[in-house]
Protein backbone atom coordinates (compact mmCIF):
# COMPACT_ATOMS: atom_id res chain seq x y z
CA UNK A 1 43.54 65.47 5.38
CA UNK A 2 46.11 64.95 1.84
CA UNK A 3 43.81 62.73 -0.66
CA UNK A 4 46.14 59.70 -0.59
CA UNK A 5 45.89 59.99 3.59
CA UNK A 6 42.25 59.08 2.99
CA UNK A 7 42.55 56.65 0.65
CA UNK A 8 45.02 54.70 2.33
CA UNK A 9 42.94 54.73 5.53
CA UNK A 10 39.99 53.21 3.64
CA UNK A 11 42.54 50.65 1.86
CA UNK A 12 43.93 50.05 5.15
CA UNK A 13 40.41 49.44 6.46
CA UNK A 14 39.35 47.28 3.47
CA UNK A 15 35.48 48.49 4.39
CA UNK A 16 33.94 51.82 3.88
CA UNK A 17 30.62 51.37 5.56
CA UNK A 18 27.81 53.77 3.68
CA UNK A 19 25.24 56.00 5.38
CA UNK A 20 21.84 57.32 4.65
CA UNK A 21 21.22 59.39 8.24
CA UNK A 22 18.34 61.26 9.46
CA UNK A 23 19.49 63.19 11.84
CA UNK A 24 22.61 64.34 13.42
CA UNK A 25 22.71 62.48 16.29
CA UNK A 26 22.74 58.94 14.02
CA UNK A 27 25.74 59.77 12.16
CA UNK A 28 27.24 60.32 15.33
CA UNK A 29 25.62 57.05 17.03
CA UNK A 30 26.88 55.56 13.64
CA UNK A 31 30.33 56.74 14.02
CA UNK A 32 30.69 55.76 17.29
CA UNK A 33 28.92 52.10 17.29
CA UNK A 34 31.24 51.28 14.25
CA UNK A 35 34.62 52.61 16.02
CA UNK A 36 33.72 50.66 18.95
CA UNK A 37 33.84 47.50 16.30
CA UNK A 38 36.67 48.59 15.03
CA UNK A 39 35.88 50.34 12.21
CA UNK A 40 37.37 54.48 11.82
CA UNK A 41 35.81 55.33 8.21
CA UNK A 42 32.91 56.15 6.99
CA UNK A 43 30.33 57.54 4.24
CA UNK A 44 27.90 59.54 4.67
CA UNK A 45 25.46 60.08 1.83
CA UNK A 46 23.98 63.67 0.74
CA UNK A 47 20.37 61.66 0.35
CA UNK A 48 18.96 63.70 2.99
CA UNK A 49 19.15 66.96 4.42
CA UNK A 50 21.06 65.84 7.72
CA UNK A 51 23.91 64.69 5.62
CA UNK A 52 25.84 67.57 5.62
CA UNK A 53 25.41 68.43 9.16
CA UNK A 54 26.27 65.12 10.11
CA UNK A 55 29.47 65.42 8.39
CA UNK A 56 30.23 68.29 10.25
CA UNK A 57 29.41 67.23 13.21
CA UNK A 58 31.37 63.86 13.23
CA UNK A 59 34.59 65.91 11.09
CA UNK A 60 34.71 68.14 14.71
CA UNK A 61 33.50 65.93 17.33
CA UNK A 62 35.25 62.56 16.48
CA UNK A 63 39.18 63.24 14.85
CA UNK A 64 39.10 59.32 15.09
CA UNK A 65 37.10 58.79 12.00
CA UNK A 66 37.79 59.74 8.32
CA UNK A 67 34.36 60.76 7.48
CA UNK A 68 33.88 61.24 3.43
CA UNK A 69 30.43 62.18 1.79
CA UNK A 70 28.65 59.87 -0.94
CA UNK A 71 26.23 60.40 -3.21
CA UNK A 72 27.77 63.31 -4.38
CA UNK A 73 26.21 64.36 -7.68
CA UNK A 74 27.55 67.76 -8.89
CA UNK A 75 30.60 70.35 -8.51
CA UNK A 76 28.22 72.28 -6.21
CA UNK A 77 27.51 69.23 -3.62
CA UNK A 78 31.34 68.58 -3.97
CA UNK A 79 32.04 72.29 -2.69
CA UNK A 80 29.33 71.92 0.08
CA UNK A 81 30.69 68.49 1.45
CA UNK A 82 34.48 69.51 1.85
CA UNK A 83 33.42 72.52 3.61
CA UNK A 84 31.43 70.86 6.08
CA UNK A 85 34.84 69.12 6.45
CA UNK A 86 34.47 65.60 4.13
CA UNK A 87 37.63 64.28 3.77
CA UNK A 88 37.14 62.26 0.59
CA UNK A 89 34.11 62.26 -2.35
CA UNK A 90 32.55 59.23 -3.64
CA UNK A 91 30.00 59.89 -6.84
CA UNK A 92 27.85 57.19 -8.01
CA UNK A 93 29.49 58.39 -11.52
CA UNK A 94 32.32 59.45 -13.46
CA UNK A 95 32.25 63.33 -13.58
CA UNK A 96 34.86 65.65 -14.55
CA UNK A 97 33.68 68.65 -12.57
CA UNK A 98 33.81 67.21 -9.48
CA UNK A 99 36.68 65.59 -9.63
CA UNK A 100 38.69 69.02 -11.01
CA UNK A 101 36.32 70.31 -7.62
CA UNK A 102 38.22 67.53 -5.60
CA UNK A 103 41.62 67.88 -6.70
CA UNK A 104 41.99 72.12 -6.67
CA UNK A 105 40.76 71.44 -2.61
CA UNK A 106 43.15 68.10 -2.20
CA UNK A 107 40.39 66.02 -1.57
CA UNK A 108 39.97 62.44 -2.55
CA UNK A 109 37.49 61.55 -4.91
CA UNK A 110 35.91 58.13 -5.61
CA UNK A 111 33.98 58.21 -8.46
CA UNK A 112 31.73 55.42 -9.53
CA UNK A 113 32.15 53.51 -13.21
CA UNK A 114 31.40 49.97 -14.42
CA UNK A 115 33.14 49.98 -17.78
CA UNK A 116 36.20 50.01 -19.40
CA UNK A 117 35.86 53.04 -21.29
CA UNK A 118 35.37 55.11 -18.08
CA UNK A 119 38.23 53.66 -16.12
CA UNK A 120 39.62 54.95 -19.60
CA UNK A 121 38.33 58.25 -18.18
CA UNK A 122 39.49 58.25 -15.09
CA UNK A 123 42.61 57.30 -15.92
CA UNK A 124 43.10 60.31 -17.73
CA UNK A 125 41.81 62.72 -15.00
CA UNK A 126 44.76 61.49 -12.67
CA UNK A 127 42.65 58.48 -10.91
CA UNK A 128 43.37 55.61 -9.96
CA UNK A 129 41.38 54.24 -7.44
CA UNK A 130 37.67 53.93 -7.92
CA UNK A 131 34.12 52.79 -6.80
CA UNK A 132 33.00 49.64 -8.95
CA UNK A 133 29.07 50.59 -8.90
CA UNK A 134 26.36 49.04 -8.98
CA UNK A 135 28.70 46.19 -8.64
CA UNK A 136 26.60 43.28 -8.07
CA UNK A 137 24.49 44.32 -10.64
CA UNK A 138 27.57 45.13 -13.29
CA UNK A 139 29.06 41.38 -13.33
CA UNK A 140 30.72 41.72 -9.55
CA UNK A 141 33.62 39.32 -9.35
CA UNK A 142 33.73 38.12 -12.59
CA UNK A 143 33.60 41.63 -14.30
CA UNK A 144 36.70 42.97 -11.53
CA UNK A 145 38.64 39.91 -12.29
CA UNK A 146 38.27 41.35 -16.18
CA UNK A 147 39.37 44.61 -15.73
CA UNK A 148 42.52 43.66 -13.59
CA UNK A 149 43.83 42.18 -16.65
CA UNK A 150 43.75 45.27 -18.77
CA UNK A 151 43.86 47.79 -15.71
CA UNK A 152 46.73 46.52 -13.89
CA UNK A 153 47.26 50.08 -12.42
CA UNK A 154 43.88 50.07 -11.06
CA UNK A 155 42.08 49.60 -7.71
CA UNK A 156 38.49 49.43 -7.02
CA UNK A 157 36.16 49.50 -3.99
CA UNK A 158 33.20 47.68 -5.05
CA UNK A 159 29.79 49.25 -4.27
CA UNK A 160 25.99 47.66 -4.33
CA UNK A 161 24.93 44.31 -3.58
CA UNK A 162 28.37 43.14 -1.54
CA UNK A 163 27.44 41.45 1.94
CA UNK A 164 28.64 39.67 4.14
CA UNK A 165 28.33 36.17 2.11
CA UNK A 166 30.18 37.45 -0.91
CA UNK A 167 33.00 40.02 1.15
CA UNK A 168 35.53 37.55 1.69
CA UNK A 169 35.19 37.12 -2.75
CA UNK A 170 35.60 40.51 -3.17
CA UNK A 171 38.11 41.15 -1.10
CA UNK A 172 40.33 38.40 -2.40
CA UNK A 173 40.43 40.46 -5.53
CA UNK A 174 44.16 41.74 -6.33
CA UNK A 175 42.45 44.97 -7.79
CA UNK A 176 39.97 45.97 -5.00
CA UNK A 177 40.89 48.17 -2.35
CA UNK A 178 37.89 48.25 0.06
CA UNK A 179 34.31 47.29 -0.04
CA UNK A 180 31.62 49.47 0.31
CA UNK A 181 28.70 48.47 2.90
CA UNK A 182 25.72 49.45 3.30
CA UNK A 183 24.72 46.48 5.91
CA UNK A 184 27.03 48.40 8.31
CA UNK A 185 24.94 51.30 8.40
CA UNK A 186 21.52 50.20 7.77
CA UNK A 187 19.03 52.90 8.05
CA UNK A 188 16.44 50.48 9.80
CA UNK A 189 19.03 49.70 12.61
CA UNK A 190 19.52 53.38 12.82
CA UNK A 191 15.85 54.32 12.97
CA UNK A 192 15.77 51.58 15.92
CA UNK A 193 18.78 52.70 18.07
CA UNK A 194 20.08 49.42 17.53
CA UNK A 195 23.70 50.77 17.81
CA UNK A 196 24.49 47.24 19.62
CA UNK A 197 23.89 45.33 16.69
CA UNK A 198 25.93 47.73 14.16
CA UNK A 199 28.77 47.70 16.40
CA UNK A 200 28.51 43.79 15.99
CA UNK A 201 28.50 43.92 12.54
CA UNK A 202 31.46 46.11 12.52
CA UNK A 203 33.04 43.66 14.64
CA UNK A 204 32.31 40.53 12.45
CA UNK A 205 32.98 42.41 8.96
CA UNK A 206 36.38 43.34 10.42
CA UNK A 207 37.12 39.65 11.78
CA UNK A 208 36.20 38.41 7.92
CA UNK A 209 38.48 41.17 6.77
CA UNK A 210 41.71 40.14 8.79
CA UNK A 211 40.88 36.77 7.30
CA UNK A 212 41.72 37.78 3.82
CA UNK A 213 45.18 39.29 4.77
């Protein structure tokens, strides 16, 4: 899939629900819980060993959803996760070898900053939309609403800490492209089977979602 397919399916979706899976079979229960709510993207984080696999097996089983990997933290990982068929990279930092990794394969990349000086970065590696991480943490709203002012150019899918109480904030941002969730794939829920209450959640994130268009 081109990068800016990916990216627009994610901007399209405004949510990229985040994954920590222990198995297989939950990134597929995952995959399929959140496309019955609605939902046809997803991360799944290289935390733990099934990540890869999981990727795999959700790239060839279910077309339906863009599956991308997270958590990516070197060139190597990068290689691994577009093999096993990710169709976009998100990094919890700015780093130049996976992106050049990203962009030689035609893969999107997402890589995580919270200052101005590596949007500067980016900016200068060719990117333009990024992951805003930790954002809670890093100012959330009030720091986005300062970079659009000086970043006109650039988008952001905010990363740590959003829920559903402060989506609809986020997502009124000019400058953010999607919202990255990790209540949509919670590992507890996961552990439990509980793939009634994700697809809710997938449901009721994408009803806040059409609210904000």
């Amino acid at each position: 899939m081109p990068a800016a397919t990916s990216i627009a399916a994610i901007a399209i979706q405004r949510l990229l629900p985040v994954a920590v899976v222990e198995s297989v079979n939950q990134g597929v229960d995952l995959a399929d819980a959140l496309a019955r709510g609605g939902i046809t993207v997803l991360e799944v984080t290289l935390r733990t060993d099934a990540g890869l696999a999981a990727i795999a097996e959700i790239s060839s089983s279910r077309p339906e959803m863009v599956v991308g990997a997270g958590t990516v933290l070197t060139a190597k990982a990068a290689e691994r996760a577009i093999a096993a068929g990710a169709t976009f990279v998100v990094s919890p930092g700015l780093d130049a070898g996976i992106v050049q990794v990203c962009v030689t394969h035609g893969v999107a990349v997402l890589p995580g900053v919270c200052t101005p000086s590596e949007v500067l970065q980016a900016l200068r590696l060719g990117l333009s939309v990024l992951k805003f991480f930790p954002a809670e943490q890093m100012g959330g709203v009030a720091t986005l609403k300062a970079l659009s002012s000086v970043f006109a150019e650039v988008s952001f899918v905010p990363t740590g800490g959003v829920t559903p109480a402060n989506l609809a904030a986020y997502l009124a941002l000019t400058n953010v492209a999607a919202c990255g969730s990790s209540w949509l794939a919670e590992t507890a829920l996961l552990r439990a089977g509980d793939l009634d209450e994700l697809e809710r959640r997938a449901r009721a994130a994408c009803i806040q979602v059409e609210a904000t268009r």
